[in-house]
Each structure stands twice: as structure tokens, then as C-alpha cells.
N, C-alpha and C. Protein backbone atom coordinates (compact mmCIF):
# COMPACT_ATOMS: atom_id res chain seq x y z
N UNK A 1 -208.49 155.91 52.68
CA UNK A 1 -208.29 155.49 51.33
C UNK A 1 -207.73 154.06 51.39
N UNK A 2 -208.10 153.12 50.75
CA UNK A 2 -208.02 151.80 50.64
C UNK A 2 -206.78 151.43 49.35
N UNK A 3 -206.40 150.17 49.65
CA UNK A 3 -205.15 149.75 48.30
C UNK A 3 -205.80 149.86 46.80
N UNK A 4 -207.01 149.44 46.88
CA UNK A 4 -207.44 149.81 45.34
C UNK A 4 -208.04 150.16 44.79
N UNK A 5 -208.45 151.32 45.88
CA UNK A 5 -208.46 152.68 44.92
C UNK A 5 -207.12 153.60 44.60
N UNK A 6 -205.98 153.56 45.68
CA UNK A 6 -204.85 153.63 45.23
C UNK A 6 -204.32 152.82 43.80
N UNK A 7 -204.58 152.18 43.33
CA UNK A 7 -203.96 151.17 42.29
C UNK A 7 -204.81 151.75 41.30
N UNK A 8 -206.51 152.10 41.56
CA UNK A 8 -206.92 152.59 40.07
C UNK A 8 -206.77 153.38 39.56
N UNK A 9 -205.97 154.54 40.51
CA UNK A 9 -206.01 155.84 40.20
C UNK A 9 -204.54 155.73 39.36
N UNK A 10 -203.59 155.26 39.81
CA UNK A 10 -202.37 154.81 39.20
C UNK A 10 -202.21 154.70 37.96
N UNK A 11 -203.34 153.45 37.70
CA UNK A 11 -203.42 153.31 35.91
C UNK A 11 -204.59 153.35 35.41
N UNK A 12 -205.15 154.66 35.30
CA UNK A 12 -206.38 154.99 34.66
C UNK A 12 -206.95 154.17 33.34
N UNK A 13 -205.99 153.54 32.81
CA UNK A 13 -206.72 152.65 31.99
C UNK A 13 -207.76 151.46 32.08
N UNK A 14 -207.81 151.00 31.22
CA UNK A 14 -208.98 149.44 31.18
C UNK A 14 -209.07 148.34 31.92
N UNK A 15 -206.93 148.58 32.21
CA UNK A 15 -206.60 147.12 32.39
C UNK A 15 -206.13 145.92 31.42
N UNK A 16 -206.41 146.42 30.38
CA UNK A 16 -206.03 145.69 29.33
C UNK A 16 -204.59 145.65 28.23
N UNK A 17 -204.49 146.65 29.35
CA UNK A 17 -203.32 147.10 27.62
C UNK A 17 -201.59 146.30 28.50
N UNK A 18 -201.38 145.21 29.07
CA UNK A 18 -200.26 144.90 29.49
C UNK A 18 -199.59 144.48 28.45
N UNK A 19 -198.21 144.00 28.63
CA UNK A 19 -197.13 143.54 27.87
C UNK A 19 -197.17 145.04 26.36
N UNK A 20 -196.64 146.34 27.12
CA UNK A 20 -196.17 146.82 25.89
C UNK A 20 -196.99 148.04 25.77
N UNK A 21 -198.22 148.29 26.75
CA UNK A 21 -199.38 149.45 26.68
C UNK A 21 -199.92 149.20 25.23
N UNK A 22 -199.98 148.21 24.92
CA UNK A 22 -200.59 148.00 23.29
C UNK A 22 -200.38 148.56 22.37
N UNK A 23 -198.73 148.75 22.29
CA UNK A 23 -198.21 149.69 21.03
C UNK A 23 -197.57 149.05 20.23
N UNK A 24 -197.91 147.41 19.79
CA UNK A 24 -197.51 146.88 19.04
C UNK A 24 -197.48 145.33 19.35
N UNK A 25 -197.93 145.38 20.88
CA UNK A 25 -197.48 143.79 21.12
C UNK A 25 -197.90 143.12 20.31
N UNK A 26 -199.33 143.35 19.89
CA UNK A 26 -199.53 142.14 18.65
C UNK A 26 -198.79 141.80 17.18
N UNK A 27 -197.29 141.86 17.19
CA UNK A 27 -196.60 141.82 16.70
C UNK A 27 -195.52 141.29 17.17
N UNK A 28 -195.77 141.25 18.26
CA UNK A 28 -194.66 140.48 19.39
C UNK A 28 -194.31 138.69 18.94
N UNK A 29 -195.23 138.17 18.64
CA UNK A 29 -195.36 136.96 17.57
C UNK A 29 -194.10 136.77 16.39
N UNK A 30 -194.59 137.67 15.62
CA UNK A 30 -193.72 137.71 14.33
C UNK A 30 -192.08 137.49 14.57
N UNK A 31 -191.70 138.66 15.72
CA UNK A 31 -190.59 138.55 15.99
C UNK A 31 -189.76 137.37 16.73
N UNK A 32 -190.66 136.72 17.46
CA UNK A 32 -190.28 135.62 17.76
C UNK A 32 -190.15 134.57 16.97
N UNK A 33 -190.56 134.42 16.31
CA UNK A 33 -190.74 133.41 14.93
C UNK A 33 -189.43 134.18 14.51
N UNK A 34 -189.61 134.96 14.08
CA UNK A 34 -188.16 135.56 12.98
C UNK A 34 -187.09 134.99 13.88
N UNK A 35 -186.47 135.16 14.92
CA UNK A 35 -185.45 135.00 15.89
C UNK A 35 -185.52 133.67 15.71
N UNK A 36 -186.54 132.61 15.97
CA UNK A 36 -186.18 131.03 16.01
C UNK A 36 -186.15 130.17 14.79
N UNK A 37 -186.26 131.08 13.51
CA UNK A 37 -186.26 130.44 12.11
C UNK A 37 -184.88 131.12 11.94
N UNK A 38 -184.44 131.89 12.53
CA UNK A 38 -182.55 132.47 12.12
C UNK A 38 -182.05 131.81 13.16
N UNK A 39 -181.93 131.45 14.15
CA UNK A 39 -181.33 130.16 15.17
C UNK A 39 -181.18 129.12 14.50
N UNK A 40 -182.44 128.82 13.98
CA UNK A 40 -182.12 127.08 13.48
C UNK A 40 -181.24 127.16 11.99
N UNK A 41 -181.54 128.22 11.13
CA UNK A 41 -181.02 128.66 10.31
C UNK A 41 -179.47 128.46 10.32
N UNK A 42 -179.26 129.26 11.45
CA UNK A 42 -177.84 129.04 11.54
C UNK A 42 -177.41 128.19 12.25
N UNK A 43 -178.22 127.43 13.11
CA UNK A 43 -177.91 126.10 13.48
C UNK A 43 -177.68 125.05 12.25
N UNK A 44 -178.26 125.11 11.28
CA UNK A 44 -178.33 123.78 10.05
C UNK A 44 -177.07 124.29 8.86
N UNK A 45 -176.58 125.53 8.83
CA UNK A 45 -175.68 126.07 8.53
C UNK A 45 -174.23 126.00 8.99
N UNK A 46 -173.94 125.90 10.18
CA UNK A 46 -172.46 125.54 10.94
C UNK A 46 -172.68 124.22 10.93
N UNK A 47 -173.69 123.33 10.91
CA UNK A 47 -173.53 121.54 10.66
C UNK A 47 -173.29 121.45 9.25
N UNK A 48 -173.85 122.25 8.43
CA UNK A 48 -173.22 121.73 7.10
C UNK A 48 -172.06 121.97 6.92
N UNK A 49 -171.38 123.11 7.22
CA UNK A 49 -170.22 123.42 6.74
C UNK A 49 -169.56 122.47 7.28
N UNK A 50 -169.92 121.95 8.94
CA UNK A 50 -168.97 120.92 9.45
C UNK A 50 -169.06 119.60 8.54
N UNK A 51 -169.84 119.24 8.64
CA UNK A 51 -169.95 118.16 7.60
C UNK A 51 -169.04 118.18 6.23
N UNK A 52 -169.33 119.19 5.98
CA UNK A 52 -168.57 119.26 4.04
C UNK A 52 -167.12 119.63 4.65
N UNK A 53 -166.93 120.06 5.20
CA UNK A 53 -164.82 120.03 5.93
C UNK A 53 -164.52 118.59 6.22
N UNK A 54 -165.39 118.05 7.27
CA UNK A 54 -165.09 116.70 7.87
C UNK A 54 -164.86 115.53 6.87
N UNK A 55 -166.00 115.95 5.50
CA UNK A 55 -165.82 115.02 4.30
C UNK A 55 -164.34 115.58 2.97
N UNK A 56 -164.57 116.67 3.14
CA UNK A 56 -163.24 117.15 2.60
C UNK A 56 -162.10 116.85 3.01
N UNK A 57 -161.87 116.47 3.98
CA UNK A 57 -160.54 116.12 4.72
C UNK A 57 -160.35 114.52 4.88
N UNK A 58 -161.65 114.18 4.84
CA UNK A 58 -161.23 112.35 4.35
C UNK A 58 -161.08 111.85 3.05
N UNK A 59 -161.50 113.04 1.70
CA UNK A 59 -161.38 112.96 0.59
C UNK A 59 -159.96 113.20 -0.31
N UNK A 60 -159.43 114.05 0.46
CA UNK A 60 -158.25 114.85 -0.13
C UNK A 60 -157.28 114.51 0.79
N UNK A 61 -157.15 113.59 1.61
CA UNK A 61 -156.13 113.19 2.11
C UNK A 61 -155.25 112.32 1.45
N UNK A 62 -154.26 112.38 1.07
CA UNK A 62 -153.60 110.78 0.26
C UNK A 62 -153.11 110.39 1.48
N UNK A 63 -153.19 108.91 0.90
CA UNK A 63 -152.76 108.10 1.68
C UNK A 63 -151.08 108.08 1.98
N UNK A 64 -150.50 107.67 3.06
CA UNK A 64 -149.01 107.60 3.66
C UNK A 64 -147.90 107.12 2.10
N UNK A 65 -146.66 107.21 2.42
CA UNK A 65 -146.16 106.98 1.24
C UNK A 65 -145.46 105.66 1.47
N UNK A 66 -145.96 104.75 0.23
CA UNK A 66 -145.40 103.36 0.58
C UNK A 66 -143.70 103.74 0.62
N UNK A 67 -142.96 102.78 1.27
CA UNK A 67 -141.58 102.11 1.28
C UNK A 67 -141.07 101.04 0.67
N UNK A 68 -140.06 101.09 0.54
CA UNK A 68 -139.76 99.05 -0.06
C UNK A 68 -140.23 98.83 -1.36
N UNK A 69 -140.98 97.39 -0.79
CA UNK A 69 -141.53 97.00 -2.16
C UNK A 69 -142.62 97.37 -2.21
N UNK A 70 -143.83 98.24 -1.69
CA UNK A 70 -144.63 98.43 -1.66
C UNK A 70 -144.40 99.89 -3.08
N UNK A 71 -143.97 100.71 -2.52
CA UNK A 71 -143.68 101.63 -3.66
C UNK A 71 -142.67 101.17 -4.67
N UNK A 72 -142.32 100.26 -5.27
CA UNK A 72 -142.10 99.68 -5.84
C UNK A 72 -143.22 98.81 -7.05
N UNK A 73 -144.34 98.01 -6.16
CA UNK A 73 -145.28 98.31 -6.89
C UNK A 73 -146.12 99.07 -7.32
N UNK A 74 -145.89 100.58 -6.89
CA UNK A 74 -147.27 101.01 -7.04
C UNK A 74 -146.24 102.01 -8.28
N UNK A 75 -145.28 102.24 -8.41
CA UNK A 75 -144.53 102.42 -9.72
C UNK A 75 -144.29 101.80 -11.01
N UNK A 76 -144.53 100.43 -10.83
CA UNK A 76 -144.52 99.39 -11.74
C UNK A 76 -145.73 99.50 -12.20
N UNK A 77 -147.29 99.94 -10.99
CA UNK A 77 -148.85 99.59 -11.43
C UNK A 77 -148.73 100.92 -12.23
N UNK A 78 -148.29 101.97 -11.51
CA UNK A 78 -148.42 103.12 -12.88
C UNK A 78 -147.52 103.07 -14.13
N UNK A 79 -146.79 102.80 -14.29
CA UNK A 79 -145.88 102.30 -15.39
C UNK A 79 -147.06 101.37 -16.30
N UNK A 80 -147.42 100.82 -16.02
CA UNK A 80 -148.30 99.49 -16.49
C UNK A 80 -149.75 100.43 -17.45
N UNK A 81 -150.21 101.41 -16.37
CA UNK A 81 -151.12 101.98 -16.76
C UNK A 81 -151.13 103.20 -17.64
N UNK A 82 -149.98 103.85 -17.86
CA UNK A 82 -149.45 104.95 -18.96
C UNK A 82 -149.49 104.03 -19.94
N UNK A 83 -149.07 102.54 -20.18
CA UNK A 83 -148.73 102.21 -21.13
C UNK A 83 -147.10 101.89 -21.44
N UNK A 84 -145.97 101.97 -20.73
CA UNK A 84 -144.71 101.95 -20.67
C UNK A 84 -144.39 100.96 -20.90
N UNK A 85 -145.02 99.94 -20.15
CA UNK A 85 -144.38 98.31 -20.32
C UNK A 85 -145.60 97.48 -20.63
N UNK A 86 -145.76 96.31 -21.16
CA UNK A 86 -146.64 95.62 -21.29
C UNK A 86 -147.32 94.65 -20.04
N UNK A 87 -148.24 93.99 -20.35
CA UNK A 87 -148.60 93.04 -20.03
C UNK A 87 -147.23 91.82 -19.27
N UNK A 88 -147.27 91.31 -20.40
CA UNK A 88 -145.76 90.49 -19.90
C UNK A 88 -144.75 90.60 -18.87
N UNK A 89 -144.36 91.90 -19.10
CA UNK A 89 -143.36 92.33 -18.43
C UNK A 89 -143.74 92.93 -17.16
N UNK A 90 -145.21 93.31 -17.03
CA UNK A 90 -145.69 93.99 -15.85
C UNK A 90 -145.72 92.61 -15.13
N UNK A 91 -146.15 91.38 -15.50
CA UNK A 91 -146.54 90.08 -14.71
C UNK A 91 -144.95 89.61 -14.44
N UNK A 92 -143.78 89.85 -15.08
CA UNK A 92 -142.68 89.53 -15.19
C UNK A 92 -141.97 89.97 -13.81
N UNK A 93 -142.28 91.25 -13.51
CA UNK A 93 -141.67 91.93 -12.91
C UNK A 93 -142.23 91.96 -11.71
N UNK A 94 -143.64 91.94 -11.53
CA UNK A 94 -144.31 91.85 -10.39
C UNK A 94 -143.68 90.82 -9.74
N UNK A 95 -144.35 89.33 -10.30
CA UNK A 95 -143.44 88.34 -9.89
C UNK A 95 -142.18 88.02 -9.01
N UNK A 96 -141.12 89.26 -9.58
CA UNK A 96 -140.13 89.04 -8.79
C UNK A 96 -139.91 90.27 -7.80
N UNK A 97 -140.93 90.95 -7.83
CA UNK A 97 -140.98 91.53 -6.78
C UNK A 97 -141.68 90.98 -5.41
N UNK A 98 -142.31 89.69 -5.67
CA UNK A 98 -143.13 89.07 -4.31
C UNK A 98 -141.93 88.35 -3.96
């Protein structure tokens, strides 16, 4: 007895039916597609969120708190802008704050 007739007797079939004995492989497609459209999916998903944090956090940061005369003016510029003091007196005062 020779190797292949040993081998045909083995798998009495066609020969044809690999990857799966043909119980669906032709569907084997679909699923792969499904798996690499939910990868990228959630690949373009954790970049956005990073993105919209990374921009959130340069948006909503205030800036350091002036000292001196620096907060000094920026009390006088809001004063100015409620309406508290005028014109005049905002240029009055600035003035002697430089």
C-alpha cells in the first residue's frame, strides 16, 4: 500500500471542502470585514475623545493669577466694564498705575 492511497482513504471527500469542511466558510469574509470596520471604529473613537479632552483642557484652563499691578489692572479693566467708573477716571487711574 502506497502514501496515497493511504491519504485518499483518510478523506473520502472531493478535496475541496478545506478551511471549515464547507460549513460556512463562505461567510468567513463578512466576519472579517465586521472585525476591521469595529477596530477602526474604535480606533477613530479613542482619538476623538482624546482630542475633545486635550481641547477641553486648553479651553477651561484660566490663566495664573496676576500679582501687583497686574491684578490691579485687571480690577480696574473690570470695574471699567460693569460700568462703575467712567471713562475718565478709568484713564485717570490707569495712568497712575504705570
Amino acid at each position: 500500500m502506497n502514501i496515497g492511497y493511504a491519504l485518499a482513504i483518510a478523506d473520502p471527500g472531493d478535496g475541496w471542502r478545506h478551511m471549515g469542511n464547507g460549513g460556512g466558510s463562505g461567510w468567513m469574509w463578512l466576519w472579517g470585514t465586521l472585525m476591521l470596520l469595529s477596530c477602526i471604529v474604535v480606533i477613530g473613537v479613542v482619538a476623538w475623545l482624546a482630542v475633545r479632552a486635550a481641547a477641553a483642557g486648553r479651553v477651561g484652563t484660566p490663566s495664573p493669577p496676576a500679582t501687583g499691578r497686574g491684578r490691579a489692572r485687571e480690577i480696574l479693566a473690570e470695574r471699567y466694564a460693569r460700568g462703575e467708573i467712567g471713562t475718565e477716571e478709568y484713564d485717570e487711574r490707569l495712568a497712575k498705575l504705570r
